[in-house]
PDB file of N, CA and C in Angstrom:
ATOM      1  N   UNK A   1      22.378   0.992  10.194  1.00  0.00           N
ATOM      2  CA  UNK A   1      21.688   0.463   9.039  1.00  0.00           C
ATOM      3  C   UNK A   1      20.311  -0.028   9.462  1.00  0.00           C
ATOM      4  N   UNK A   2      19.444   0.278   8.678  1.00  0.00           N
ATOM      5  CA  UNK A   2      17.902  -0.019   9.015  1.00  0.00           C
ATOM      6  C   UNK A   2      17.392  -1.095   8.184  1.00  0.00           C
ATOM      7  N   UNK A   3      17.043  -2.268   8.665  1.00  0.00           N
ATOM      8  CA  UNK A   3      16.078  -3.226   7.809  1.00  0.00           C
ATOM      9  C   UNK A   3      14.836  -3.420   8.417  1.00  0.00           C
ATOM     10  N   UNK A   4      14.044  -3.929   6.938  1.00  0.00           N
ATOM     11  CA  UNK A   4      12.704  -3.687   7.119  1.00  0.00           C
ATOM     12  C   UNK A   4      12.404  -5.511   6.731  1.00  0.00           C
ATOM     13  N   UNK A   5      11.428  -5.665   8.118  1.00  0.00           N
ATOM     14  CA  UNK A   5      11.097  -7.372   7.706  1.00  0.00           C
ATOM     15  C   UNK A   5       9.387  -7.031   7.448  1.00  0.00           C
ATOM     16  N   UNK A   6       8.847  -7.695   6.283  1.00  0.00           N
ATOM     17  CA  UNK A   6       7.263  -7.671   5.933  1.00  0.00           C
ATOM     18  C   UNK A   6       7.009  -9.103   6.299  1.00  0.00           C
ATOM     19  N   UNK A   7       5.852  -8.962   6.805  1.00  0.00           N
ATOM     20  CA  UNK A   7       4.955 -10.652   7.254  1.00  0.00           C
ATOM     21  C   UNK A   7       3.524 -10.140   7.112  1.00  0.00           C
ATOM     22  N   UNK A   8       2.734 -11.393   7.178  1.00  0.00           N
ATOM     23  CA  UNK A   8       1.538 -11.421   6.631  1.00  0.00           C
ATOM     24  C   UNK A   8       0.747 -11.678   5.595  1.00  0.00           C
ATOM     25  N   UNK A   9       1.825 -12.043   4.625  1.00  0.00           N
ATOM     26  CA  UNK A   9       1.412 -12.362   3.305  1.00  0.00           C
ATOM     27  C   UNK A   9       0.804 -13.560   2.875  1.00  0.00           C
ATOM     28  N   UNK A  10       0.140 -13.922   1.878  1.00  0.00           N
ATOM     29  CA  UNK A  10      -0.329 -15.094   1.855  1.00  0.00           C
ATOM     30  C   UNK A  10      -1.526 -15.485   0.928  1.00  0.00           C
ATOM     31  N   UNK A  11      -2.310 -16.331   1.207  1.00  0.00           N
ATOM     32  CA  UNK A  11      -3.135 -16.910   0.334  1.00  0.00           C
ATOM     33  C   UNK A  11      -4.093 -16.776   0.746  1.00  0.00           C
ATOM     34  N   UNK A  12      -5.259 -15.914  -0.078  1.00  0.00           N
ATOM     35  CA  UNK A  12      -6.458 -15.368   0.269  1.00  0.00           C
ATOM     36  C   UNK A  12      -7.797 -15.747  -0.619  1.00  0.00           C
ATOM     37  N   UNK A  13      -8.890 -15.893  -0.747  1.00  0.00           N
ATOM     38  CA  UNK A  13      -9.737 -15.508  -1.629  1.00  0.00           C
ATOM     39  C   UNK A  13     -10.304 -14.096  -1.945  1.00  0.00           C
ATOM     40  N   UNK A  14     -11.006 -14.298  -3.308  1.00  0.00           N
ATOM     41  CA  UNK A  14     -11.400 -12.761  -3.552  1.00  0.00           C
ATOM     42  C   UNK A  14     -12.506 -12.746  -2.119  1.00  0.00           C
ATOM     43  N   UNK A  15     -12.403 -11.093  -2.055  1.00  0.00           N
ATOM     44  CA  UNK A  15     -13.460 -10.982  -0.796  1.00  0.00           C
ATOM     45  C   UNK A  15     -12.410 -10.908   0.470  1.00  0.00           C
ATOM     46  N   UNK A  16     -11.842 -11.774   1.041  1.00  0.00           N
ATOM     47  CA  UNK A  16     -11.028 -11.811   2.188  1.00  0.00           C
ATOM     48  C   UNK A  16     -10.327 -11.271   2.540  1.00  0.00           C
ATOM     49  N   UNK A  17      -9.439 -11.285   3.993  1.00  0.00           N
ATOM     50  CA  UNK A  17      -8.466  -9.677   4.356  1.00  0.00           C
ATOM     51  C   UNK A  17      -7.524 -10.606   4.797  1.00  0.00           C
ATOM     52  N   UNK A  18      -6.284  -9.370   4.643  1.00  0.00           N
ATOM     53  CA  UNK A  18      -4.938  -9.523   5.241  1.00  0.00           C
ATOM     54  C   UNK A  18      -4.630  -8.821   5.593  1.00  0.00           C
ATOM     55  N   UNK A  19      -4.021  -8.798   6.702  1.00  0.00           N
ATOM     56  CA  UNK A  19      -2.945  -7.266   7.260  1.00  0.00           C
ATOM     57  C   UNK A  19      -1.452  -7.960   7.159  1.00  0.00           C
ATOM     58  N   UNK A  20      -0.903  -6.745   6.279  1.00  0.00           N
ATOM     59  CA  UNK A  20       0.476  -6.865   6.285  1.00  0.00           C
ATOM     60  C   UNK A  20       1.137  -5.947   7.251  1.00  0.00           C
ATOM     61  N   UNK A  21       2.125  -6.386   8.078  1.00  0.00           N
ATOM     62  CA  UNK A  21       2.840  -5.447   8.747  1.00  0.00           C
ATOM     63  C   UNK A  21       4.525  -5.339   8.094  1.00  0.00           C
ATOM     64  N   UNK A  22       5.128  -4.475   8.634  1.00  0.00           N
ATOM     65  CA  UNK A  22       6.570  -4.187   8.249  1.00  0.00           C
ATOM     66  C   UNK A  22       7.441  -3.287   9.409  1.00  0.00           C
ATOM     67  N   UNK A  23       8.315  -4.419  10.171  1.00  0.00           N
ATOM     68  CA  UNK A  23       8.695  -3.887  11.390  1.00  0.00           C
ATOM     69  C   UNK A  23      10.608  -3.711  11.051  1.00  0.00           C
ATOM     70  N   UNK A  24      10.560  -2.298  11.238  1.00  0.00           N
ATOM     71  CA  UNK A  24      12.266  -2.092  11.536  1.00  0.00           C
ATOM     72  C   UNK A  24      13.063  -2.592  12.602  1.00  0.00           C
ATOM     73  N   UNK A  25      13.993  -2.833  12.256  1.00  0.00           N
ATOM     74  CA  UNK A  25      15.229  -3.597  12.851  1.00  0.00           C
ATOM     75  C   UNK A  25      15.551  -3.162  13.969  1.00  0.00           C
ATOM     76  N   UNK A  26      15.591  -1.486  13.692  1.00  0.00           N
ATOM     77  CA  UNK A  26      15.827  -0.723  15.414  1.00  0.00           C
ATOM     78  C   UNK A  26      14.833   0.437  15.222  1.00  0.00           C
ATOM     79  N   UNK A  27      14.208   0.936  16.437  1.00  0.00           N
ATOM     80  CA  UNK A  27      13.540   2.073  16.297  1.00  0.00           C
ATOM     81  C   UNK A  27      14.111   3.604  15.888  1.00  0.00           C
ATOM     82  N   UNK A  28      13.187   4.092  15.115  1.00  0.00           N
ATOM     83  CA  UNK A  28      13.559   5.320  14.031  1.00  0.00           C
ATOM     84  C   UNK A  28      12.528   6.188  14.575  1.00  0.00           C
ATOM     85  N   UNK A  29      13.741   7.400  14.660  1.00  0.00           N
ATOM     86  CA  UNK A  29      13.341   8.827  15.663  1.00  0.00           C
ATOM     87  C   UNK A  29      13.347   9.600  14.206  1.00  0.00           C
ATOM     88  N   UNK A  30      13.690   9.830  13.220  1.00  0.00           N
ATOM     89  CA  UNK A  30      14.188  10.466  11.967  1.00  0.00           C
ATOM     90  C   UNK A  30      12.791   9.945  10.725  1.00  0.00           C
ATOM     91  N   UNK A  31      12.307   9.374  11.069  1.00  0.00           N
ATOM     92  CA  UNK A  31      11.370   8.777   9.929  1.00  0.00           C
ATOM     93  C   UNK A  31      11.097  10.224   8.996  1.00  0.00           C
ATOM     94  N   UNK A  32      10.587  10.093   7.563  1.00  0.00           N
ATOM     95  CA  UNK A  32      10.231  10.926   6.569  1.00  0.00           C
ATOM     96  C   UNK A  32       8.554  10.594   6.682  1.00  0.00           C
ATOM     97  N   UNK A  33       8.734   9.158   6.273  1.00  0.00           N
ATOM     98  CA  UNK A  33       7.193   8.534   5.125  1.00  0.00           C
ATOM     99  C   UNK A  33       7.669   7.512   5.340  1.00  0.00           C
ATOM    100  N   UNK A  34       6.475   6.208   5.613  1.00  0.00           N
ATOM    101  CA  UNK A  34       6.711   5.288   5.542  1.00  0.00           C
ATOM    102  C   UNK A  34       5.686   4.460   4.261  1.00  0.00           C
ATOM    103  N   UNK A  35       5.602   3.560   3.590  1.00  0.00           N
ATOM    104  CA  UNK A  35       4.784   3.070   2.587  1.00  0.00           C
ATOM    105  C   UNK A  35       4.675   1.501   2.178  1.00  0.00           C
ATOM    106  N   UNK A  36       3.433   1.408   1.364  1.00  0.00           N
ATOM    107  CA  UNK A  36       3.503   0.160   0.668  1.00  0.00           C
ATOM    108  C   UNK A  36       3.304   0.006  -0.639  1.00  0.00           C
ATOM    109  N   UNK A  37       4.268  -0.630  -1.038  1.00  0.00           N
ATOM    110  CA  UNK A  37       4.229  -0.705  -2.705  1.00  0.00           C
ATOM    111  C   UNK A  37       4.170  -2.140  -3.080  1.00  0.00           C
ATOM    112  N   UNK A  38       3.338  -2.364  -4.882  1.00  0.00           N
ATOM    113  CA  UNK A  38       3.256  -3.804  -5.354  1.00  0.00           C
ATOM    114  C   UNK A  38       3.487  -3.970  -6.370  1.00  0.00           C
ATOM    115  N   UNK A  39       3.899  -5.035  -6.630  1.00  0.00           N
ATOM    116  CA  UNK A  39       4.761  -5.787  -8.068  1.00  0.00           C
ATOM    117  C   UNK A  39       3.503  -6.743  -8.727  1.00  0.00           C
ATOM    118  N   UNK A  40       2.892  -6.476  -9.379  1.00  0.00           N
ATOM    119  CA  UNK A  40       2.511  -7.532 -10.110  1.00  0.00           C
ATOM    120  C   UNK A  40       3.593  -8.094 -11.429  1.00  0.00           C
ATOM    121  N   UNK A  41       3.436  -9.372 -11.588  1.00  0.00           N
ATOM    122  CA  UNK A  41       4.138 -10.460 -12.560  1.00  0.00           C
ATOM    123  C   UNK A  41       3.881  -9.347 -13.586  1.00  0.00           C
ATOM    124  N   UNK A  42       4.763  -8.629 -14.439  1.00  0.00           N
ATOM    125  CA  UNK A  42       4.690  -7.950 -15.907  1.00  0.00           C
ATOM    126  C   UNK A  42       4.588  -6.699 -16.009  1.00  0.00           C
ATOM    127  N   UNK A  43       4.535  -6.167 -14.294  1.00  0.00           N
ATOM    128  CA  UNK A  43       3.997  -5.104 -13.851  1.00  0.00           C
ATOM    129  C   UNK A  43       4.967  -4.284 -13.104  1.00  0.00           C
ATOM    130  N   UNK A  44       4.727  -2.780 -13.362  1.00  0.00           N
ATOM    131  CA  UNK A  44       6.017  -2.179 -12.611  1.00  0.00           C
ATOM    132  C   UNK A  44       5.709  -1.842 -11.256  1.00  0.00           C
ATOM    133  N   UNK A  45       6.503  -1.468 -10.340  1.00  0.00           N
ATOM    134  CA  UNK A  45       6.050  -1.075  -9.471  1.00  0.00           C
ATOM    135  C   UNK A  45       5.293   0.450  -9.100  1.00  0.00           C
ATOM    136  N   UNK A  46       4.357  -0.142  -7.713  1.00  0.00           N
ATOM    137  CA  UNK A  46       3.058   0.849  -7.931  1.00  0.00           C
ATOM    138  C   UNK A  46       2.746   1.366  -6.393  1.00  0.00           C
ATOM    139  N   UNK A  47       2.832   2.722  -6.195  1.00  0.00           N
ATOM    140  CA  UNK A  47       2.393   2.888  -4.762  1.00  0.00           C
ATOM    141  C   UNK A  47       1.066   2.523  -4.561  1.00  0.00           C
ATOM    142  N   UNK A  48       1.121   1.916  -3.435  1.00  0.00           N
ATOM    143  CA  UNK A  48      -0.619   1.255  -2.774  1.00  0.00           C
ATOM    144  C   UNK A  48      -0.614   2.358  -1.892  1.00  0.00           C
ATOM    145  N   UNK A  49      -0.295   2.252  -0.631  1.00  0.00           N
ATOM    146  CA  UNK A  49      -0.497   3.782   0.514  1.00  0.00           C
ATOM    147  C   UNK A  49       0.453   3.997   0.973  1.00  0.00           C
ATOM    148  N   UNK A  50       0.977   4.885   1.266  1.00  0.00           N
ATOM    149  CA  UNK A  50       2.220   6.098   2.186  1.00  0.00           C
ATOM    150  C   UNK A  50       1.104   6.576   3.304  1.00  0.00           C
ATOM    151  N   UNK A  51       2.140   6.994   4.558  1.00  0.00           N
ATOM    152  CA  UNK A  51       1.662   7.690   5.490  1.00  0.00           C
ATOM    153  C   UNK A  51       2.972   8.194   5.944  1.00  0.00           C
ATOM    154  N   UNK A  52       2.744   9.741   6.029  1.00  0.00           N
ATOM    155  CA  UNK A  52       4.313  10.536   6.650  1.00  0.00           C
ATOM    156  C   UNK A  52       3.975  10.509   8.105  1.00  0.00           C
ATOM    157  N   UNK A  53       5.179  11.137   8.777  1.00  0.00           N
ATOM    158  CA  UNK A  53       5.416  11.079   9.948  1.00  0.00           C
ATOM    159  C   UNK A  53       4.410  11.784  10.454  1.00  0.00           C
ATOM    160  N   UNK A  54       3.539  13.052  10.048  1.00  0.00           N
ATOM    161  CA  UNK A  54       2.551  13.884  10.520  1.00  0.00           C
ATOM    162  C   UNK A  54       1.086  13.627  10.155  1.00  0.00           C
ATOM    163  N   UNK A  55       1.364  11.484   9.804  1.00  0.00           N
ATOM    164  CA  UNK A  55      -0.135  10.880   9.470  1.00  0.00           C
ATOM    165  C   UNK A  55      -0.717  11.068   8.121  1.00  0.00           C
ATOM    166  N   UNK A  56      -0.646  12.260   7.510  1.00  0.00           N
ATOM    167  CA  UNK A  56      -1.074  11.931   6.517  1.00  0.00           C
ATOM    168  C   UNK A  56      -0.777  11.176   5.550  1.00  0.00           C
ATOM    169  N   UNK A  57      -2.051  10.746   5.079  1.00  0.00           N
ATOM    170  CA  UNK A  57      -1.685   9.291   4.399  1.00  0.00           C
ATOM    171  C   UNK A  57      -2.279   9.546   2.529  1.00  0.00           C
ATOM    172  N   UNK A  58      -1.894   8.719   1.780  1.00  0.00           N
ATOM    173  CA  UNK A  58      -1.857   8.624   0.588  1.00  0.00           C
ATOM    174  C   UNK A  58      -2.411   7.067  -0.387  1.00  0.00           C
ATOM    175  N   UNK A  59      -3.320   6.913  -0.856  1.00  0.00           N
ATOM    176  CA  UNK A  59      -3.787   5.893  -1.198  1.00  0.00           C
ATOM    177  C   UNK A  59      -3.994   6.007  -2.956  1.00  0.00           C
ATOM    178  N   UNK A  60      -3.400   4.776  -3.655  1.00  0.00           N
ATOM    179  CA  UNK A  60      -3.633   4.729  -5.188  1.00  0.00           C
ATOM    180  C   UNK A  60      -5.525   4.126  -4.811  1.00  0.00           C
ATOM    181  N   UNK A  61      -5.546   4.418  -6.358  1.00  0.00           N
ATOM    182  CA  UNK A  61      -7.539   5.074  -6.393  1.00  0.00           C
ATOM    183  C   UNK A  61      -7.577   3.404  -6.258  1.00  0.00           C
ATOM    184  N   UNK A  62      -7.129   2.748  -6.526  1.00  0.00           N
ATOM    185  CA  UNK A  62      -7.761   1.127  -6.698  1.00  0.00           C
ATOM    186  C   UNK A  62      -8.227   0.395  -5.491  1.00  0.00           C
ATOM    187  N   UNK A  63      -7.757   0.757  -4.319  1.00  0.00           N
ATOM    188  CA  UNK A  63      -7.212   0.283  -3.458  1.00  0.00           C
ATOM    189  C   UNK A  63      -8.525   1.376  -2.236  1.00  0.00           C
ATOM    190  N   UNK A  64      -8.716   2.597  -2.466  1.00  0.00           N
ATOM    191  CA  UNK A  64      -9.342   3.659  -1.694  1.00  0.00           C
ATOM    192  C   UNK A  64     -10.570   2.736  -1.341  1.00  0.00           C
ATOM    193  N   UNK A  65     -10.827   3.085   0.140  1.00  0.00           N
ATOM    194  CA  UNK A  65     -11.855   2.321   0.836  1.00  0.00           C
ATOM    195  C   UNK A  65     -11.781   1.073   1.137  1.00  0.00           C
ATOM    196  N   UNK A  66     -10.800  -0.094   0.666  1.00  0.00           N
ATOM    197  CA  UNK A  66     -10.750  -0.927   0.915  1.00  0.00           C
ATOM    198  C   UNK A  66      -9.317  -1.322   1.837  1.00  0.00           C
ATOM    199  N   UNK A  67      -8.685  -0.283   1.630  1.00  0.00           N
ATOM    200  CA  UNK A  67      -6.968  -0.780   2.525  1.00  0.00           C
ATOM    201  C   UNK A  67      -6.763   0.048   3.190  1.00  0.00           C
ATOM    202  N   UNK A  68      -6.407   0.326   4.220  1.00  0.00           N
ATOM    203  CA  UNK A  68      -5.956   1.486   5.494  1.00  0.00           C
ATOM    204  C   UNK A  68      -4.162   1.253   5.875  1.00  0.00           C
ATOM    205  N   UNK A  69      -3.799   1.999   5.925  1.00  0.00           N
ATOM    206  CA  UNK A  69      -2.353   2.076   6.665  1.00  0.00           C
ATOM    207  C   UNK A  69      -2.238   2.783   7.396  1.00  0.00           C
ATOM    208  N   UNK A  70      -1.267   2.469   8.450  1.00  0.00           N
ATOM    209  CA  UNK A  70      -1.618   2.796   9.776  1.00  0.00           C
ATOM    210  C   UNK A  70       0.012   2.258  10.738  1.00  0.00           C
ATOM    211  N   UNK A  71       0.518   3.454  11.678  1.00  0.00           N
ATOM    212  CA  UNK A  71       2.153   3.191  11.814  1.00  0.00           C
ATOM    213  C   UNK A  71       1.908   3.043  13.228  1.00  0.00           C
ATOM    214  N   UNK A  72       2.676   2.300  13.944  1.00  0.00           N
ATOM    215  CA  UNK A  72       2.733   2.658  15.505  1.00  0.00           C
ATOM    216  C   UNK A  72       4.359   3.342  15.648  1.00  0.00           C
ATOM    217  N   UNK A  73       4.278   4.392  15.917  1.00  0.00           N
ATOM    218  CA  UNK A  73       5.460   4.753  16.355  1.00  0.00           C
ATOM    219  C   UNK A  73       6.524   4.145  17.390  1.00  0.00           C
ATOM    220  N   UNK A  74       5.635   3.177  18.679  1.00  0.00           N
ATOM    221  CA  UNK A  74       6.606   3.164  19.632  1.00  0.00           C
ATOM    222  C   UNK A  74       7.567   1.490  18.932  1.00  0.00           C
ATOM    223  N   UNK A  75       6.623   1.124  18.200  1.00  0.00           N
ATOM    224  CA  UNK A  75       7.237  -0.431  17.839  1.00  0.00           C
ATOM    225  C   UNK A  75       8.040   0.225  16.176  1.00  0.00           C
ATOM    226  N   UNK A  76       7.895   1.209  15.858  1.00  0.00           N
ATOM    227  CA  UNK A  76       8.552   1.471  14.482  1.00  0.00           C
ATOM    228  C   UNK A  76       7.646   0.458  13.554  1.00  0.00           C
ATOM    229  N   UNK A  77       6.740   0.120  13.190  1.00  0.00           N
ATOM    230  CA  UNK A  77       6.086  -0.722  12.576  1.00  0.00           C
ATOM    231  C   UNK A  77       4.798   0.000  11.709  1.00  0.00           C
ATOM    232  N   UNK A  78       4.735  -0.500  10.529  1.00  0.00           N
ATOM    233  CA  UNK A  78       3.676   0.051   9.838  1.00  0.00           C
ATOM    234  C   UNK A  78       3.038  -1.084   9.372  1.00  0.00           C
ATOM    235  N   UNK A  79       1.981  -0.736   9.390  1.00  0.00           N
ATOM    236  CA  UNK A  79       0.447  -1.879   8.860  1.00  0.00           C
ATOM    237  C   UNK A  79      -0.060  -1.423   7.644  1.00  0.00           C
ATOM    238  N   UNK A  80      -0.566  -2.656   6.613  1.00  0.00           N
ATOM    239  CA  UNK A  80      -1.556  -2.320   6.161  1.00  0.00           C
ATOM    240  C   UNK A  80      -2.794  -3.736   6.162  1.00  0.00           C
ATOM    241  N   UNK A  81      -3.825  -2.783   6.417  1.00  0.00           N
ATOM    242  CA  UNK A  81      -5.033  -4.144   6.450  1.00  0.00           C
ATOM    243  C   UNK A  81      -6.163  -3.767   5.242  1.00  0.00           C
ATOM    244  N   UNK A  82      -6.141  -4.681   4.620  1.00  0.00           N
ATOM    245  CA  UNK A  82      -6.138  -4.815   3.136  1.00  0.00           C
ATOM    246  C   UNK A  82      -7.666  -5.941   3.147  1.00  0.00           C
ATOM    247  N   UNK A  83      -8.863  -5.421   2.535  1.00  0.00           N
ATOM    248  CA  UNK A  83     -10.070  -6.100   3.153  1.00  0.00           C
ATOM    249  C   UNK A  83     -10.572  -5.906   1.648  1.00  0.00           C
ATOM    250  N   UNK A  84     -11.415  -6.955   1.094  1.00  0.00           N
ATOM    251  CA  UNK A  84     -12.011  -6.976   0.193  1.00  0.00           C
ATOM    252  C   UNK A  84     -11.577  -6.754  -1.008  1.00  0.00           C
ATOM    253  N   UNK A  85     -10.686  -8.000  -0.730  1.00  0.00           N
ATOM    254  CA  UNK A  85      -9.068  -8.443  -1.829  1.00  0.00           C
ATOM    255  C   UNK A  85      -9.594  -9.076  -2.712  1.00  0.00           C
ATOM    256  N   UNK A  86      -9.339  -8.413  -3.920  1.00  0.00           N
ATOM    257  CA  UNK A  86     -10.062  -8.642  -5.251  1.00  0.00           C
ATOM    258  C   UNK A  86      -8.572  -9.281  -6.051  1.00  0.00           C
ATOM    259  N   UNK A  87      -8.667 -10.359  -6.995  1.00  0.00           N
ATOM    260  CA  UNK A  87      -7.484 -11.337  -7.262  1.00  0.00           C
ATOM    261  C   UNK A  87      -6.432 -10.101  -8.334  1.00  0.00           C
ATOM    262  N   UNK A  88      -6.940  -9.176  -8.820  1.00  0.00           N
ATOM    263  CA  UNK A  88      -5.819  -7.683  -9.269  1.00  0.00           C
ATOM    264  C   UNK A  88      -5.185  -7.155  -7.920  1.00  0.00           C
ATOM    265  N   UNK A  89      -5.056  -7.586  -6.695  1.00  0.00           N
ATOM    266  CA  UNK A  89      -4.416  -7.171  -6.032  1.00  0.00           C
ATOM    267  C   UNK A  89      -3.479  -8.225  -6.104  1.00  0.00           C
ATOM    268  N   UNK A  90      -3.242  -9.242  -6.256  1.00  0.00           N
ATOM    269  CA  UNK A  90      -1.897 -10.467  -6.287  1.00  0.00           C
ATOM    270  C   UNK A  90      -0.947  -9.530  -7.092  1.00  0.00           C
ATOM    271  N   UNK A  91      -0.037  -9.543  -5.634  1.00  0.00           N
ATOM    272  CA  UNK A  91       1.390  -9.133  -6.125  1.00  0.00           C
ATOM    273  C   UNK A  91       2.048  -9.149  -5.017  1.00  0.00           C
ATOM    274  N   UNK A  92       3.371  -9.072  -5.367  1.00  0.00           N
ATOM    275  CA  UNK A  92       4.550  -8.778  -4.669  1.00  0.00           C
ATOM    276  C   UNK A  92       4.137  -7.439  -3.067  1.00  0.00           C
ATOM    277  N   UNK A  93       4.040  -7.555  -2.400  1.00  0.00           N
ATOM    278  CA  UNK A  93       3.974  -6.037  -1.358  1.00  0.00           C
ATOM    279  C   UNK A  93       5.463  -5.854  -0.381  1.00  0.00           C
ATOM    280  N   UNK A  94       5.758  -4.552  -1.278  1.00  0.00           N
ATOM    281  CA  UNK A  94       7.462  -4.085  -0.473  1.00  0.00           C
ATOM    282  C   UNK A  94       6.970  -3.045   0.534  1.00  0.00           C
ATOM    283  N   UNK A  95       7.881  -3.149   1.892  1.00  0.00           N
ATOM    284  CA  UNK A  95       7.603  -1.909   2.788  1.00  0.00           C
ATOM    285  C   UNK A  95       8.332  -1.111   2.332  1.00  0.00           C
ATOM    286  N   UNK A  96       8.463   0.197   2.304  1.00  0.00           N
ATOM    287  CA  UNK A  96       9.313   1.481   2.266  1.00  0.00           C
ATOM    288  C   UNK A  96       9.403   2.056   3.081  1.00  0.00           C
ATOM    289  N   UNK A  97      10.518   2.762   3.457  1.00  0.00           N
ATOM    290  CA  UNK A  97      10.906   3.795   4.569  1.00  0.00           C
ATOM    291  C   UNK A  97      11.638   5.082   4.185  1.00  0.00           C
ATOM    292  N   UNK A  98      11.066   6.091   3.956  1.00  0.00           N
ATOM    293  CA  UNK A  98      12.455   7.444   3.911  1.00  0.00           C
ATOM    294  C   UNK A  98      12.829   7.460   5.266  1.00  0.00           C
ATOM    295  N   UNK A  99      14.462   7.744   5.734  1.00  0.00           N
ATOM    296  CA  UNK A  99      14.779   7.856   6.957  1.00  0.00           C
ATOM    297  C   UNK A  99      15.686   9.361   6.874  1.00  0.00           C
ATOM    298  N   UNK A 100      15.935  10.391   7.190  1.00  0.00           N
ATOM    299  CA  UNK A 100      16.502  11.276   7.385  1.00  0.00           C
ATOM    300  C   UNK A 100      17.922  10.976   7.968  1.00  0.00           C
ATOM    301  N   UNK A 101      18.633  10.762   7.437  1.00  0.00           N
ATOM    302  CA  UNK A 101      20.038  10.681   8.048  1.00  0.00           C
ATOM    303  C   UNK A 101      21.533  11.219   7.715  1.00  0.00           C
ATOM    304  N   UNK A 102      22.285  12.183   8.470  1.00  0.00           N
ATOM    305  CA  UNK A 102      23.272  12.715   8.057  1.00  0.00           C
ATOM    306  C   UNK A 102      22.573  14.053   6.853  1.00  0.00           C
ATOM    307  N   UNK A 103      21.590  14.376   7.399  1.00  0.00           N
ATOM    308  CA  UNK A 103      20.828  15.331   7.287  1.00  0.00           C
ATOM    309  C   UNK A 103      20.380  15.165   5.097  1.00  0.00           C
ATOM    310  N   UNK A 104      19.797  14.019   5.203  1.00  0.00           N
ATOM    311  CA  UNK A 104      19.709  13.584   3.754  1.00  0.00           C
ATOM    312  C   UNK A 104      18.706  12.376   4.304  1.00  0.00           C
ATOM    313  N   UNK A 105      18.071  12.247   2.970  1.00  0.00           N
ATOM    314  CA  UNK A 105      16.633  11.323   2.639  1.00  0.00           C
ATOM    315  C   UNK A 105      17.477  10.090   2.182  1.00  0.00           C
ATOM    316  N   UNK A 106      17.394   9.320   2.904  1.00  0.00           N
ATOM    317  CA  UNK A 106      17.647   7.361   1.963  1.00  0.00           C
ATOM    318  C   UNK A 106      16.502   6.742   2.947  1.00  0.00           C
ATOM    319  N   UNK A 107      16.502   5.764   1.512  1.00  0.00           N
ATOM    320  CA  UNK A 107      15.431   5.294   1.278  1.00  0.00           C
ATOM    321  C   UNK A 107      15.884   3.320   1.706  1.00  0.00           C
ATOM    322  N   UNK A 108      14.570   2.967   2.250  1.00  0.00           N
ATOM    323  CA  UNK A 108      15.392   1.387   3.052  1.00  0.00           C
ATOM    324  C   UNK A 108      13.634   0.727   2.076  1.00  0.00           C
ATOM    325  N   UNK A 109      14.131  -0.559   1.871  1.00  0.00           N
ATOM    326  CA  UNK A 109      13.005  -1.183   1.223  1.00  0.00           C
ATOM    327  C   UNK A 109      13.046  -2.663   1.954  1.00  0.00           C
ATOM    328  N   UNK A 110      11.841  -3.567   2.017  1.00  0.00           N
ATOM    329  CA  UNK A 110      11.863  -4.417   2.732  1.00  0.00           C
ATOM    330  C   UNK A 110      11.871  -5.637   1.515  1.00  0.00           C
ATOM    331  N   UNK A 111      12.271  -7.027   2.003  1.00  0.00           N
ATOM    332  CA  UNK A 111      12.210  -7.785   1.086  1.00  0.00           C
ATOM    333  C   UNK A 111      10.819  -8.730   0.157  1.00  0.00           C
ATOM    334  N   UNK A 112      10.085  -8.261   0.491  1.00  0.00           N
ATOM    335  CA  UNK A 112       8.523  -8.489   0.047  1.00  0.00           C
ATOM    336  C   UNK A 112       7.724  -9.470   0.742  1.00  0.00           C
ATOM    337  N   UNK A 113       6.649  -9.514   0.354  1.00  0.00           N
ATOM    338  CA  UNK A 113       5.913 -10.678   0.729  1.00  0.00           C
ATOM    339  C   UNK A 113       4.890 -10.564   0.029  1.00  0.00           C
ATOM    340  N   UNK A 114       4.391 -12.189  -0.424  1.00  0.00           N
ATOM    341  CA  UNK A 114       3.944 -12.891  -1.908  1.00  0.00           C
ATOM    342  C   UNK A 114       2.115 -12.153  -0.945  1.00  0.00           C
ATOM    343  N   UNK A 115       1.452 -11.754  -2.056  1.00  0.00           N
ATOM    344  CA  UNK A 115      -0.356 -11.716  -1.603  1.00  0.00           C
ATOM    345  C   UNK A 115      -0.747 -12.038  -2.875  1.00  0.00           C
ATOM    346  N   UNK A 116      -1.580 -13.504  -2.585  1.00  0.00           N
ATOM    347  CA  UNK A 116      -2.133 -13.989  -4.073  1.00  0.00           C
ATOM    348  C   UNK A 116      -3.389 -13.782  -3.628  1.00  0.00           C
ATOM    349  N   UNK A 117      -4.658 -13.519  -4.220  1.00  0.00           N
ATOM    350  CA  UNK A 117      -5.838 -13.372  -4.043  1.00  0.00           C
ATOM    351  C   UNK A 117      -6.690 -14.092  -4.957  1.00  0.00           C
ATOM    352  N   UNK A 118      -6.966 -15.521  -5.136  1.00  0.00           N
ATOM    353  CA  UNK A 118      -7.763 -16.437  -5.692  1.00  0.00           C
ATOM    354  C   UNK A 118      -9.858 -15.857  -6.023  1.00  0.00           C
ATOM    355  N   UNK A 119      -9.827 -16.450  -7.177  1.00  0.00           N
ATOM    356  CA  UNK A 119     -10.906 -15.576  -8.123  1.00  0.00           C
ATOM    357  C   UNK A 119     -12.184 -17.061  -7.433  1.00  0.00           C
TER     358      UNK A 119
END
């Protein structure tokens, strides 16, 4: 069983950066895609960036130029550093993982962490 812990979250002003990371429980040889997704209060959930196992990466338009994601393979850990945090980014941020296992896609989600971004 794979869990995903997110840290980094927190209390920012508009303008300011955070890097969120999201580190698995045990290291994953099977990875699909790894990602970050956000909850705003009223709001459904929304992909921010994916990056698959062969790097390429995926960014919602809001977010382009200002957030990078970025995985280290040997720690199983994915980043995102999130710079010129405008207060529409306050939300919820979940890690995601597709893992290949028993030759099938499941999907592991992390338990969030709060990013408020003050106006």
């Amino acid at each position: 069983q794979v869990q995903l812990v997110e840290s980094g979250g927190g209390l920012v002003q508009a303008g300011g950066s955070l890097r969120l990371s999201c580190a698995a429980s045990r290291s994953i040889f099977s990875i699909k895609a790894m990602g970050w997704y956000r909850q705003a209060p009223g709001k459904q959930r929304e992909l921010v960036a994916a990056i698959t196992s062969g790097s390429t990466t995926n960014y919602a338009d809001s977010v382009k130029g200002r957030f990078t994601i970025s995985i280290d393979s040997f720690k199983s850990t994915v980043y995102l550093q999130m710079n010129s945090l405008k207060p529409e980014d306050t939300a919820v941020y979940y890690c995601n993982a597709i893992v290949v296992t028993q030759g099938q896609d499941n999907d592991y989600w992390g338990q969030g962490t709060q990013v408020t971004v003050s106006s």
